[in-house]
N, C-alpha and C. Protein backbone atom coordinates (compact mmCIF):
# COMPACT_ATOMS: atom_id res chain seq x y z
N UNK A 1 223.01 -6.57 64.06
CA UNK A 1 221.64 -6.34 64.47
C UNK A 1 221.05 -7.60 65.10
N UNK A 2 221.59 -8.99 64.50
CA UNK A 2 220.81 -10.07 64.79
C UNK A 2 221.45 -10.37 66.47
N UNK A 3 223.01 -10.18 66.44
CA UNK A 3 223.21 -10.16 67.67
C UNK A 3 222.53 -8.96 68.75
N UNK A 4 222.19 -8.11 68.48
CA UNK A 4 221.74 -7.26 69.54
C UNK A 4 220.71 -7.80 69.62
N UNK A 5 219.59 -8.36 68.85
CA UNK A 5 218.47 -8.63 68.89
C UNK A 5 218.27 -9.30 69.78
N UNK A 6 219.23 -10.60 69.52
CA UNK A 6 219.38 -12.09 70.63
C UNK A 6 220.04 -11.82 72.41
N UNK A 7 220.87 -10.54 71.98
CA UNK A 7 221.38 -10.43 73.56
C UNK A 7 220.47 -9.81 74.45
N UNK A 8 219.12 -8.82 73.66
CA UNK A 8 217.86 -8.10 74.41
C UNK A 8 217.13 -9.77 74.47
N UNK A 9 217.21 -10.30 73.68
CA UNK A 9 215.67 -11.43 74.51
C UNK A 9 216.68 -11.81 75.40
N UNK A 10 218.00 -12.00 75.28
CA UNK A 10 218.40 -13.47 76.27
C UNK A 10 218.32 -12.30 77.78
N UNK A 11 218.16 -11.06 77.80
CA UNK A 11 218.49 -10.35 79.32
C UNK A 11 216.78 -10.07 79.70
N UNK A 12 216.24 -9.83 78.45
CA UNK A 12 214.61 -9.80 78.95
C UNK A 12 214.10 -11.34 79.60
N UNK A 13 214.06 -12.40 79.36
CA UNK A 13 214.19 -13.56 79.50
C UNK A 13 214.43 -13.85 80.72
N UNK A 14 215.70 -13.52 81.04
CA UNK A 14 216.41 -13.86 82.45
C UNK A 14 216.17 -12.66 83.31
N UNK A 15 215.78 -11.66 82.82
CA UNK A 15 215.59 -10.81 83.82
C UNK A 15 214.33 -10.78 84.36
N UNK A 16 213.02 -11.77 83.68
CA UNK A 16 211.57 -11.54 83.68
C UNK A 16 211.64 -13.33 85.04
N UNK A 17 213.04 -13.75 84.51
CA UNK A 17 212.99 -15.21 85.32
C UNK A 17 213.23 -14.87 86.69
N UNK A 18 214.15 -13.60 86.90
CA UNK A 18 214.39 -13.18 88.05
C UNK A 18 213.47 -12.61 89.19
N UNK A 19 212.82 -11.85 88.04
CA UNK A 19 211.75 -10.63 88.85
C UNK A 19 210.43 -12.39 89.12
N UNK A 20 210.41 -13.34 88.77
CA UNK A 20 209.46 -13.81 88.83
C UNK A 20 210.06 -14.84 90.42
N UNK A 21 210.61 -15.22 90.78
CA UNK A 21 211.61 -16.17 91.47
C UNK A 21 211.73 -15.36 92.92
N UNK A 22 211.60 -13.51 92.79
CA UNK A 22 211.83 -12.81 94.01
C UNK A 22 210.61 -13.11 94.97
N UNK A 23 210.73 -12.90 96.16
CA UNK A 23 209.25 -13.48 96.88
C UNK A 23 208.86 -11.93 97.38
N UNK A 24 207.56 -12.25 97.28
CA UNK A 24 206.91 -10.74 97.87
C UNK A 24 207.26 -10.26 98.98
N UNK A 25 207.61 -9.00 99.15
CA UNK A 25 208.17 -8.34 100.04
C UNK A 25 206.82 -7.52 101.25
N UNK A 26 206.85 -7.58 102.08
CA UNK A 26 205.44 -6.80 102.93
C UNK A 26 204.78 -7.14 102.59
N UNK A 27 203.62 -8.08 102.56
CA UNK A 27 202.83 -8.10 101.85
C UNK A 27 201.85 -8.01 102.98
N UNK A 28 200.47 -7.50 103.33
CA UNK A 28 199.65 -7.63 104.28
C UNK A 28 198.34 -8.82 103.90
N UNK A 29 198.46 -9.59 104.82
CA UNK A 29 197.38 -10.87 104.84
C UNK A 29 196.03 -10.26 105.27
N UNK A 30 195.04 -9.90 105.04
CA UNK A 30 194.01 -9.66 105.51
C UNK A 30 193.26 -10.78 106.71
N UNK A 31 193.06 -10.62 107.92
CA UNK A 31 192.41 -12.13 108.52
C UNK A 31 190.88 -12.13 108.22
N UNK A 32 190.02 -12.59 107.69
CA UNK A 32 189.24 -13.00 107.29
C UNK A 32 188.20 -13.59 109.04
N UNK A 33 187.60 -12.07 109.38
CA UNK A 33 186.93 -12.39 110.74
C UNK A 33 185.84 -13.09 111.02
N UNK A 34 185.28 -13.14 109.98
CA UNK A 34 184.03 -13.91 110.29
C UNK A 34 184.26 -15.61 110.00
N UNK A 35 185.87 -16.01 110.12
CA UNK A 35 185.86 -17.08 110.29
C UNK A 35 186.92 -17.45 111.15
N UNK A 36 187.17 -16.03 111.85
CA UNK A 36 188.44 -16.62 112.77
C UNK A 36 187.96 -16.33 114.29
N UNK A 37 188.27 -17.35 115.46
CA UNK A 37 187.67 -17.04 116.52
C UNK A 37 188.81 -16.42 117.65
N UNK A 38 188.30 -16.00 118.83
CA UNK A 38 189.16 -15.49 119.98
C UNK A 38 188.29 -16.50 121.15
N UNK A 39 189.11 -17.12 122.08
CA UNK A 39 188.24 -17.99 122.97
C UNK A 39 189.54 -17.48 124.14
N UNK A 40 188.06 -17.21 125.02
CA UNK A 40 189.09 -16.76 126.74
C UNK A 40 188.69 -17.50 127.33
N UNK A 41 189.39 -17.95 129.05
CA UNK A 41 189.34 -18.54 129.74
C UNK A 41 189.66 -17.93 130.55
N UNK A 42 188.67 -17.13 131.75
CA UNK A 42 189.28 -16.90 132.96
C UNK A 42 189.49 -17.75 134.57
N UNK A 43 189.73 -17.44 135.46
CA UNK A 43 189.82 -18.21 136.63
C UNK A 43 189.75 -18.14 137.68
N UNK A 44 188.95 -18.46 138.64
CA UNK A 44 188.59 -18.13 140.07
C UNK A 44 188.95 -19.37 140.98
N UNK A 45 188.98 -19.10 142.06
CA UNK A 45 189.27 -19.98 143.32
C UNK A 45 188.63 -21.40 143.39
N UNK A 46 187.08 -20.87 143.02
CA UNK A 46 185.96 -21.88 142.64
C UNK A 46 186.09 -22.80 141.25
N UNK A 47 186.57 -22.19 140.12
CA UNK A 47 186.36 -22.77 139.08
C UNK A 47 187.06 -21.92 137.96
N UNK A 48 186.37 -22.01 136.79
CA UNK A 48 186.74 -21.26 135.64
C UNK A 48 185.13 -20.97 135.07
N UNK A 49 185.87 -20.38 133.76
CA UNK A 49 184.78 -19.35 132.75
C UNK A 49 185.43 -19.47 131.57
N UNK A 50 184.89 -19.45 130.47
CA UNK A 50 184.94 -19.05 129.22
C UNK A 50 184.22 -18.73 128.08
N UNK A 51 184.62 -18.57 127.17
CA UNK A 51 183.53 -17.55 126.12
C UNK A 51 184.99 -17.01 124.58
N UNK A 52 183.77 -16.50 123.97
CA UNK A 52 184.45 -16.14 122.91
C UNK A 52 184.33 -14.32 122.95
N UNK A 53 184.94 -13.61 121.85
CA UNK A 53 185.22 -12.46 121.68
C UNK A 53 185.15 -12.46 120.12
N UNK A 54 184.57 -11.18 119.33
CA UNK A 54 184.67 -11.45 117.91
C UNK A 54 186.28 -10.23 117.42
N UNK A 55 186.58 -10.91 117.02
CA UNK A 55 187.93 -10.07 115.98
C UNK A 55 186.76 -9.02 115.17
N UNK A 56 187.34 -7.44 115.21
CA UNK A 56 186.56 -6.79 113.76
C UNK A 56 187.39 -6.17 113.08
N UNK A 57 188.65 -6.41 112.97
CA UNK A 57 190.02 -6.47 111.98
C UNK A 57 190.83 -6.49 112.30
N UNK A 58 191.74 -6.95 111.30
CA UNK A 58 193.29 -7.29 111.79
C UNK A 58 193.93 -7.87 110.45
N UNK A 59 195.20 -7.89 110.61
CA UNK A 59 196.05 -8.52 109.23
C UNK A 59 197.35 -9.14 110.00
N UNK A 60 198.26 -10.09 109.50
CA UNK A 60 199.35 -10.21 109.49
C UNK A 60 200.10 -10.07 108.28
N UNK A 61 201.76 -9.23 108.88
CA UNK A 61 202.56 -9.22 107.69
C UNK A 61 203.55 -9.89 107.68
N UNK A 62 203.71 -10.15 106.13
CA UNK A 62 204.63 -11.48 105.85
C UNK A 62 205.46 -10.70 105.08
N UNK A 63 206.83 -11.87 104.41
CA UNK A 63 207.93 -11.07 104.13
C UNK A 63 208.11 -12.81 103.19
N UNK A 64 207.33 -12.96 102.13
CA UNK A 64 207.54 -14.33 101.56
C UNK A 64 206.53 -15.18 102.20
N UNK A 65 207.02 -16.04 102.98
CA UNK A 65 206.61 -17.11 104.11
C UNK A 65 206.65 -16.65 105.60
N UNK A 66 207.13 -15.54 105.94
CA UNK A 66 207.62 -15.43 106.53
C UNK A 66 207.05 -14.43 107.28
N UNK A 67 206.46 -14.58 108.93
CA UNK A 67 206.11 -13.51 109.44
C UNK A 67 206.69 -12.22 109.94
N UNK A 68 206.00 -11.42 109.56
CA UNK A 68 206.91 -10.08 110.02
C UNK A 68 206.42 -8.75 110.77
N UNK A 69 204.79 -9.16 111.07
CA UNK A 69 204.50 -8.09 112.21
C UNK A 69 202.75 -8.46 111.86
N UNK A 70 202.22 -7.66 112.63
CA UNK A 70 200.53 -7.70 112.24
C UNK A 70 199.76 -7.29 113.36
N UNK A 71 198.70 -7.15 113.28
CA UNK A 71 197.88 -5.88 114.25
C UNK A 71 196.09 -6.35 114.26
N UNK A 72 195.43 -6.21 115.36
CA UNK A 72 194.16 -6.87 115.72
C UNK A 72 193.44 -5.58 116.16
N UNK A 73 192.21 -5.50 116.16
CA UNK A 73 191.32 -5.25 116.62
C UNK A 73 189.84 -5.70 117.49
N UNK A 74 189.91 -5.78 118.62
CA UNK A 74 188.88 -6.77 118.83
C UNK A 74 187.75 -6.00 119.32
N UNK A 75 186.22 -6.11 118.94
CA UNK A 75 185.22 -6.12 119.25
C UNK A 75 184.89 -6.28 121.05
N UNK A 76 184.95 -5.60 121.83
CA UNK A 76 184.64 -6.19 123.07
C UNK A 76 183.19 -6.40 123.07
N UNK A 77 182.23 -5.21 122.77
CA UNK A 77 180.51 -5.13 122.99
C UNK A 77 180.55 -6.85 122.86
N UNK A 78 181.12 -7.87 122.15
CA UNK A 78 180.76 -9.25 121.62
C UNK A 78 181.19 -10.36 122.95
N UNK A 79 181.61 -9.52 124.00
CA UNK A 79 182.68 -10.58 125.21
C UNK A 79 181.25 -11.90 125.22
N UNK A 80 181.47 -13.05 125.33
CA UNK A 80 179.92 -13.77 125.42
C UNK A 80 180.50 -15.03 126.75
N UNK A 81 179.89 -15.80 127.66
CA UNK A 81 180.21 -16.44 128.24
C UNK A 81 179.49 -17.86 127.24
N UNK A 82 180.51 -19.04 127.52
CA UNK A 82 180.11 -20.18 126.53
C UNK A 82 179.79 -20.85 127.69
N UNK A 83 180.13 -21.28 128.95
CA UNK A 83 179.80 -22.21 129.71
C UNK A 83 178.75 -22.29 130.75
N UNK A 84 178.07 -21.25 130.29
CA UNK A 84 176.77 -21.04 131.49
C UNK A 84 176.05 -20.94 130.09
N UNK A 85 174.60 -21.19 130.73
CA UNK A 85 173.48 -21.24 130.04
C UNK A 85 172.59 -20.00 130.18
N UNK A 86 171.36 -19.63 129.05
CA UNK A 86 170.61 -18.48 129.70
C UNK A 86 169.77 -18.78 130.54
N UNK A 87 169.50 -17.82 131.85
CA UNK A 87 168.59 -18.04 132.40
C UNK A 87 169.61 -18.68 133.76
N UNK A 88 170.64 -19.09 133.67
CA UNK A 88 171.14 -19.85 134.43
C UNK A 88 172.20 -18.63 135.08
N UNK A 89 173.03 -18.15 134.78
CA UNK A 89 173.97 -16.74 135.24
C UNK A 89 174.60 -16.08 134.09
N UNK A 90 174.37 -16.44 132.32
CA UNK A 90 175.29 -16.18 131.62
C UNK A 90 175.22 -14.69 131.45
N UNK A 91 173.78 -14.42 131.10
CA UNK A 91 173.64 -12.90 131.22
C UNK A 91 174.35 -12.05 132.22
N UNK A 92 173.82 -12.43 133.13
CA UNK A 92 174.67 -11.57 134.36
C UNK A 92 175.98 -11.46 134.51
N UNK A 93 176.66 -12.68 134.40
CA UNK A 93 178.56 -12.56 134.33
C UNK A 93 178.67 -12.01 132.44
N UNK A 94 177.97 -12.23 131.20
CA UNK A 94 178.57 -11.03 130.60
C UNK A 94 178.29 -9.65 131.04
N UNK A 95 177.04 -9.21 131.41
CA UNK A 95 177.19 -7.95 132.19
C UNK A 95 177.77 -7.82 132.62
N UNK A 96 178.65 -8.10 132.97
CA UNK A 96 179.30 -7.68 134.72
C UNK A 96 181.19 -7.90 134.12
N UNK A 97 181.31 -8.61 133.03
CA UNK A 97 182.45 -8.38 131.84
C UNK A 97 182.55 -7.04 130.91
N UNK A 98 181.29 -6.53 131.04
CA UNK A 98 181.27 -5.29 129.85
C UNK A 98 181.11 -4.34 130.95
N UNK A 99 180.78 -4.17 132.07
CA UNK A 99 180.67 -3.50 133.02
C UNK A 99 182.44 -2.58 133.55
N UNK A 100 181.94 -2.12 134.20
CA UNK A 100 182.92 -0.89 134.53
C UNK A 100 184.55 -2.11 135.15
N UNK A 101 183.56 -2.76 135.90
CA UNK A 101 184.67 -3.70 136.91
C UNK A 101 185.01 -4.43 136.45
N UNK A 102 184.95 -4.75 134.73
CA UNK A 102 186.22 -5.62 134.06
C UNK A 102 186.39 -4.33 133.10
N UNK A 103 185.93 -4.63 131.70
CA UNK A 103 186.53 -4.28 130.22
C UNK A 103 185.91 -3.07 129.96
N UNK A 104 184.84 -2.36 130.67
CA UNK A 104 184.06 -0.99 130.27
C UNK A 104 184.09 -0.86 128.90
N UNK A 105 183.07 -1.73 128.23
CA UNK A 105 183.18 -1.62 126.92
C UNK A 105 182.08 -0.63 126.40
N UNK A 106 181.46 0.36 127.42
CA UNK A 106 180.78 1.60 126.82
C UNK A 106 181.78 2.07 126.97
N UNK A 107 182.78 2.60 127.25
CA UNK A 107 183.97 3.78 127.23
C UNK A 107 184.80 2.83 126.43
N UNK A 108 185.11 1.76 126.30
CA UNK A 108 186.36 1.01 125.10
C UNK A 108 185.74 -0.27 124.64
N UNK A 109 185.04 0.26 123.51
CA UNK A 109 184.47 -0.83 122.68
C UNK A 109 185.06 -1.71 121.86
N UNK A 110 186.77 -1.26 122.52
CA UNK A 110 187.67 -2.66 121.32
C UNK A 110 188.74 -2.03 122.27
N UNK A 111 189.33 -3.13 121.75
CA UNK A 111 191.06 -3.64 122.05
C UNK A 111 191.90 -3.87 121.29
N UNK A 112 193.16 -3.55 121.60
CA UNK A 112 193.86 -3.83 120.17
C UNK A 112 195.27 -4.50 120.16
N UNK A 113 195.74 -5.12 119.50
CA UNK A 113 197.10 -5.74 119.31
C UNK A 113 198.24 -5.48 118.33
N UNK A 114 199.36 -4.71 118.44
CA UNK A 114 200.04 -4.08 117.36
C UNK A 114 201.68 -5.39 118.02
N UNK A 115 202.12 -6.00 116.93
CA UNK A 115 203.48 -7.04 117.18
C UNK A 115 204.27 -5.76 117.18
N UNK A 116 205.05 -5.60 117.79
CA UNK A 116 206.73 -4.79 117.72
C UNK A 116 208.13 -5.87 117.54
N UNK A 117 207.87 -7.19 118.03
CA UNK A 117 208.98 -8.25 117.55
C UNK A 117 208.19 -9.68 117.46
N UNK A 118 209.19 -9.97 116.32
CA UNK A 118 208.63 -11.13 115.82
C UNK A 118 209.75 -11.88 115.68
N UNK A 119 210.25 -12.98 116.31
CA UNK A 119 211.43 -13.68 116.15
C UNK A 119 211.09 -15.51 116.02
N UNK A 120 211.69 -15.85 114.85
CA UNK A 120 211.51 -17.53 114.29
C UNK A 120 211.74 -18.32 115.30
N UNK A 121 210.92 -19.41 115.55
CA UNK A 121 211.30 -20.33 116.90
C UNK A 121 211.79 -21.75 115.68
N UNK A 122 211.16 -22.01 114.91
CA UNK A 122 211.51 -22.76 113.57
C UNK A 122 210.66 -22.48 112.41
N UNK A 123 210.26 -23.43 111.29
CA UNK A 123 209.60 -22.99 110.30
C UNK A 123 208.36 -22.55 110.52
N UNK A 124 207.63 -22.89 111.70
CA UNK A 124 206.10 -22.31 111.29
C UNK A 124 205.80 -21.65 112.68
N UNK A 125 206.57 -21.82 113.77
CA UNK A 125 206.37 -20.98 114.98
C UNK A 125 206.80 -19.13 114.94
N UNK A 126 206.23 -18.59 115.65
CA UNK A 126 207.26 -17.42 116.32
C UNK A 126 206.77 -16.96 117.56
N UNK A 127 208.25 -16.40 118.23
CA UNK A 127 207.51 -16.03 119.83
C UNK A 127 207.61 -14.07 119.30
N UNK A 128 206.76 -13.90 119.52
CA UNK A 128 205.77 -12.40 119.00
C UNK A 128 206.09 -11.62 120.43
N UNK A 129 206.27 -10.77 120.46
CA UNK A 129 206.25 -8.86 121.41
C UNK A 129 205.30 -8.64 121.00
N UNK A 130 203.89 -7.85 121.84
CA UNK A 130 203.23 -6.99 121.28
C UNK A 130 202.13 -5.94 122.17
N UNK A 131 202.04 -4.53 121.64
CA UNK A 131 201.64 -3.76 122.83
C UNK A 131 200.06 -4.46 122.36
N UNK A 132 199.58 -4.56 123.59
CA UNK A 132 198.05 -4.76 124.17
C UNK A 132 197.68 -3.73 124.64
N UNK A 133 196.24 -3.32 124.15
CA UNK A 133 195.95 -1.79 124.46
C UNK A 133 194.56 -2.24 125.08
N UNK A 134 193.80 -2.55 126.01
CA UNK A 134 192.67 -2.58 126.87
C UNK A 134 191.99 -1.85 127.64
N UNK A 135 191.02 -0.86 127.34
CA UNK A 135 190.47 -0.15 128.21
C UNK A 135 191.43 1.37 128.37
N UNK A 136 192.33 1.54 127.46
CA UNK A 136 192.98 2.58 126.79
C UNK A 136 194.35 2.63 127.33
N UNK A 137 194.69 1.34 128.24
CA UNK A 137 195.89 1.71 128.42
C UNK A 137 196.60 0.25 127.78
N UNK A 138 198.12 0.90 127.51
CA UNK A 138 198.93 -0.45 126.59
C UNK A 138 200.13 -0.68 127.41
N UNK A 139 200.17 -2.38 127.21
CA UNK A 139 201.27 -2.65 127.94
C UNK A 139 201.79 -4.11 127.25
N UNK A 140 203.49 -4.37 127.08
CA UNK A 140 203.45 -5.15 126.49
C UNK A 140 202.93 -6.73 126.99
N UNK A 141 202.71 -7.64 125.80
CA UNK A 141 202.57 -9.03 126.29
C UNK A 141 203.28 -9.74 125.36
N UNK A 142 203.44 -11.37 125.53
CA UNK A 142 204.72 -12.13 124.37
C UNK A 142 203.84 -13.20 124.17
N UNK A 143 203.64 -13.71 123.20
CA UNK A 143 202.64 -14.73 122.59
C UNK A 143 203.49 -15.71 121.58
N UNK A 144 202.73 -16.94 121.64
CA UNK A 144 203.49 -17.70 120.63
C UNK A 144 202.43 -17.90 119.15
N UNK A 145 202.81 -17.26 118.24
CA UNK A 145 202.16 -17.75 117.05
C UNK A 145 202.56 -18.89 116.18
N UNK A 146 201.68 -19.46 115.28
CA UNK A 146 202.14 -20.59 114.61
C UNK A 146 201.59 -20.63 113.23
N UNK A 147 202.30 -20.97 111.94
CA UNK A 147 201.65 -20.98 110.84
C UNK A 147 201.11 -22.21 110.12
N UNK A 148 200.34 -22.00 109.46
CA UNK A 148 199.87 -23.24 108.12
C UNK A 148 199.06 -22.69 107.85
N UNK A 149 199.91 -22.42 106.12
CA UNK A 149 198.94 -22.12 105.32
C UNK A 149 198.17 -20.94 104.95
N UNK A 150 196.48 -21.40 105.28
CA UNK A 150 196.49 -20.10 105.75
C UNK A 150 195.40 -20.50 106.89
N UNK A 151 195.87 -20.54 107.71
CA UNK A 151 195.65 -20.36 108.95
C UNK A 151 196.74 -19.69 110.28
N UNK A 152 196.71 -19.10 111.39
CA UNK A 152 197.49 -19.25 112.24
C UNK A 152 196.83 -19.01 113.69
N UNK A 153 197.56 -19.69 114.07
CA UNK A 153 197.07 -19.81 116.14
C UNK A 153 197.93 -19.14 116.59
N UNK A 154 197.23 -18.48 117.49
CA UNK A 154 198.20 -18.02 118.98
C UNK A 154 197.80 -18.10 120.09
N UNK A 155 198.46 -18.13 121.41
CA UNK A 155 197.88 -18.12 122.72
C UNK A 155 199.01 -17.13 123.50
N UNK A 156 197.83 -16.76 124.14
CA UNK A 156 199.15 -15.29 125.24
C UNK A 156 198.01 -15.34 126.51
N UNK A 157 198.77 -15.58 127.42
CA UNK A 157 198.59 -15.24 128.83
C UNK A 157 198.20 -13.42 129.38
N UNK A 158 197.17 -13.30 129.99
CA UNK A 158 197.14 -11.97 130.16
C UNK A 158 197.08 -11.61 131.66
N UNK A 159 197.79 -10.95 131.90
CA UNK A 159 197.89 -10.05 133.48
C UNK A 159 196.39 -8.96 133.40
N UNK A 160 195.33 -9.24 133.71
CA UNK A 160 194.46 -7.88 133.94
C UNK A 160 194.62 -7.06 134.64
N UNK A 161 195.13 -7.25 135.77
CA UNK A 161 195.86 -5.91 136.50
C UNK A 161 196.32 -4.40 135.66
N UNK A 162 197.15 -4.80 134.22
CA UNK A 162 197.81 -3.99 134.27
C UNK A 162 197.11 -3.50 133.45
N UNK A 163 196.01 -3.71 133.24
CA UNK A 163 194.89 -2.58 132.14
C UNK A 163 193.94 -2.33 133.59
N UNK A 164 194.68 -2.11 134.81
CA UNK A 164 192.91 -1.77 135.85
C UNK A 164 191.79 -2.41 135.87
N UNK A 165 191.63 -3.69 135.71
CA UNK A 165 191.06 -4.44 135.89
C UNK A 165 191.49 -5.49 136.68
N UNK A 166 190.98 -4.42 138.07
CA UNK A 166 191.29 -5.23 139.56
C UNK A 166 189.90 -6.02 140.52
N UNK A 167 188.72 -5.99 139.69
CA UNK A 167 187.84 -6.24 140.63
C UNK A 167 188.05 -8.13 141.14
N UNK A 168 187.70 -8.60 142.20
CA UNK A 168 188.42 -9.71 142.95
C UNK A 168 189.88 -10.09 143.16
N UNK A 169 190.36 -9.33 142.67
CA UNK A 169 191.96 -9.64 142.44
C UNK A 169 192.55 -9.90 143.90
N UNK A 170 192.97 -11.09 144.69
CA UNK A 170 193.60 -10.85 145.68
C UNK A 170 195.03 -10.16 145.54
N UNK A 171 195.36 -9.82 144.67
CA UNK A 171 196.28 -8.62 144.52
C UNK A 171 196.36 -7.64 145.15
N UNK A 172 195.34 -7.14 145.27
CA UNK A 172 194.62 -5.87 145.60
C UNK A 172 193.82 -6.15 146.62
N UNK A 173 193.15 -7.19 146.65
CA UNK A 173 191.97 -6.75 147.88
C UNK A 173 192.31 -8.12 148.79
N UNK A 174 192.03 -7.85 150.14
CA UNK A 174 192.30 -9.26 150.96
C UNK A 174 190.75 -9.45 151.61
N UNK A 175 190.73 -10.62 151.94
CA UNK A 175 189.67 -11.48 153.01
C UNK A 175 188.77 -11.63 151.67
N UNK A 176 189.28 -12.16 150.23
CA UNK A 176 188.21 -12.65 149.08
C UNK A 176 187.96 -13.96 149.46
N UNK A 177 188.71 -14.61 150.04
CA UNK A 177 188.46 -16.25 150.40
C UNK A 177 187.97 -16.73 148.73
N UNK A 178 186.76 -17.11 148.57
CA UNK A 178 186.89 -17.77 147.49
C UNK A 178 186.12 -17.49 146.09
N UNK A 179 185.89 -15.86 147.06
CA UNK A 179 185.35 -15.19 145.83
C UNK A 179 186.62 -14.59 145.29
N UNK A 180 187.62 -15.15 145.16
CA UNK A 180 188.87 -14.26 144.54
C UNK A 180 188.86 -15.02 142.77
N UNK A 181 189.44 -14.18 142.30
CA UNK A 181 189.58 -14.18 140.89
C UNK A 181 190.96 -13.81 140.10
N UNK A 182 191.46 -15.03 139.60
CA UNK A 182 192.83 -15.28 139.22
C UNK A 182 193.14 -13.97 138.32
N UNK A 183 194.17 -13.63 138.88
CA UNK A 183 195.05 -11.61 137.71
C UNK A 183 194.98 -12.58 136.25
N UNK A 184 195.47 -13.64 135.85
CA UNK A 184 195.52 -14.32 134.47
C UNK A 184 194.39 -14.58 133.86
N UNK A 185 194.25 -14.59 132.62
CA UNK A 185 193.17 -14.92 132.02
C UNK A 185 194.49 -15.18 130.89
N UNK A 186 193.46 -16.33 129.70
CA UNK A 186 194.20 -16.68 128.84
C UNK A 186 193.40 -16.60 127.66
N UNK A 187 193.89 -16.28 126.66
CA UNK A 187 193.47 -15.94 125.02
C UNK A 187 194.24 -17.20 124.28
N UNK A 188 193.08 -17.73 123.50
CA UNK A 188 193.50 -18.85 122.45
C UNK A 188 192.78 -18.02 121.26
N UNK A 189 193.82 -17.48 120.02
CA UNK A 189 193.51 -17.37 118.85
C UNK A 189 193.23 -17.95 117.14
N UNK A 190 192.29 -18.19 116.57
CA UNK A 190 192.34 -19.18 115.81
C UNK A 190 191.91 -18.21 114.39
N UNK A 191 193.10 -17.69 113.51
CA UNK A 191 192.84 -16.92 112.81
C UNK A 191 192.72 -17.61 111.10
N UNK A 192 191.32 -17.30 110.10
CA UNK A 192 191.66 -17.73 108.67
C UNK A 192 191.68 -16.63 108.29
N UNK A 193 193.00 -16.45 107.07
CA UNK A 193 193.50 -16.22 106.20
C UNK A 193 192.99 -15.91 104.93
């Protein structure tokens, strides 16, 4: 009896050491939006623009330490220009961002980001796949994310073209001279955890 007794603690023991030592499997990170920002930068012939966008959910999933997929939602009604002043043009170029001839954010009041691949560049990088859905249509884009902690950054280059958002595009239209407006725009993400 005394031996059975001793061989149940010694497997409860080691088996409670085991289950404790395994690392969480899926686990979903909630991002915490009201402290994580989205900052764009677009680009014209003349100059540039930028502004922020508010995240209104999203998570990344981990696998331990380890990233393994995750999904955004972004707020467009929030597109804001940071480098003009009021009174000066800011109003008018965000109008004219929520307007039909960029993001039509009365018909698509968000955007969204779902990863489909996530592959290790080393311990805290990864270069990310993921469909971008804008103005209702999705197409993929490849981003580099990075971890600490709990924080993580990303930046991805965006083609507007391929969500129909052609207005200045010398893509599409000729004799813009220098009212033309670069197809790229770029997203810097700064997400807490």
């Amino acid at each position: 009896m005394k031996k059975s007794l001793l061989s149940l603690a010694l497997v409860t023991v080691f088996g409670l050491a085991a289950t404790a030592s395994t690392p969480k499997e899926d686990e979903k990170k909630q991002i915490n939006v009201s402290e994580s920002t989205v900052t764009w930068k677009g680009y014209k012939v003349t100059g540039e623009h930028n502004g922020t966008i508010k995240l209104k959910s999203g998570h990344l999933e981990m696998n331990g330490k380890k990233l393994t997929g995750g999904e955004f939602v972004v707020d467009m009604t929030t597109i804001s220009c940071s480098d003009l002043e009021p009174g000066q043009g800011k109003e008018k170029l965000e109008g004219h961002l929520k307007s039909g001839d960029f993001f039509g954010v009365e018909a698509h009041p968000t955007s969204k980001l779902v990863f489909t691949s996530v592959k290790p560049m080393n311990d805290n990088s990864y270069t990310v796949t993921g469909d971008l859905t804008i103005k209702g249509i999705t197409s993929p884009v490849t981003l580099v994310v990075s971890m600490y902690e709990n924080k993580a950054t990303a930046t991805v280059k965006v083609d507007r073209t391929k969500f129909d958002i052609k207005y200045g595009s010398g893509s599409f239209f000729d004799n813009l001279g220098d009212k033309a407006i670069y197809d790229d725009f770029d997203l810097v993400v700064d997400l807490a955890l």
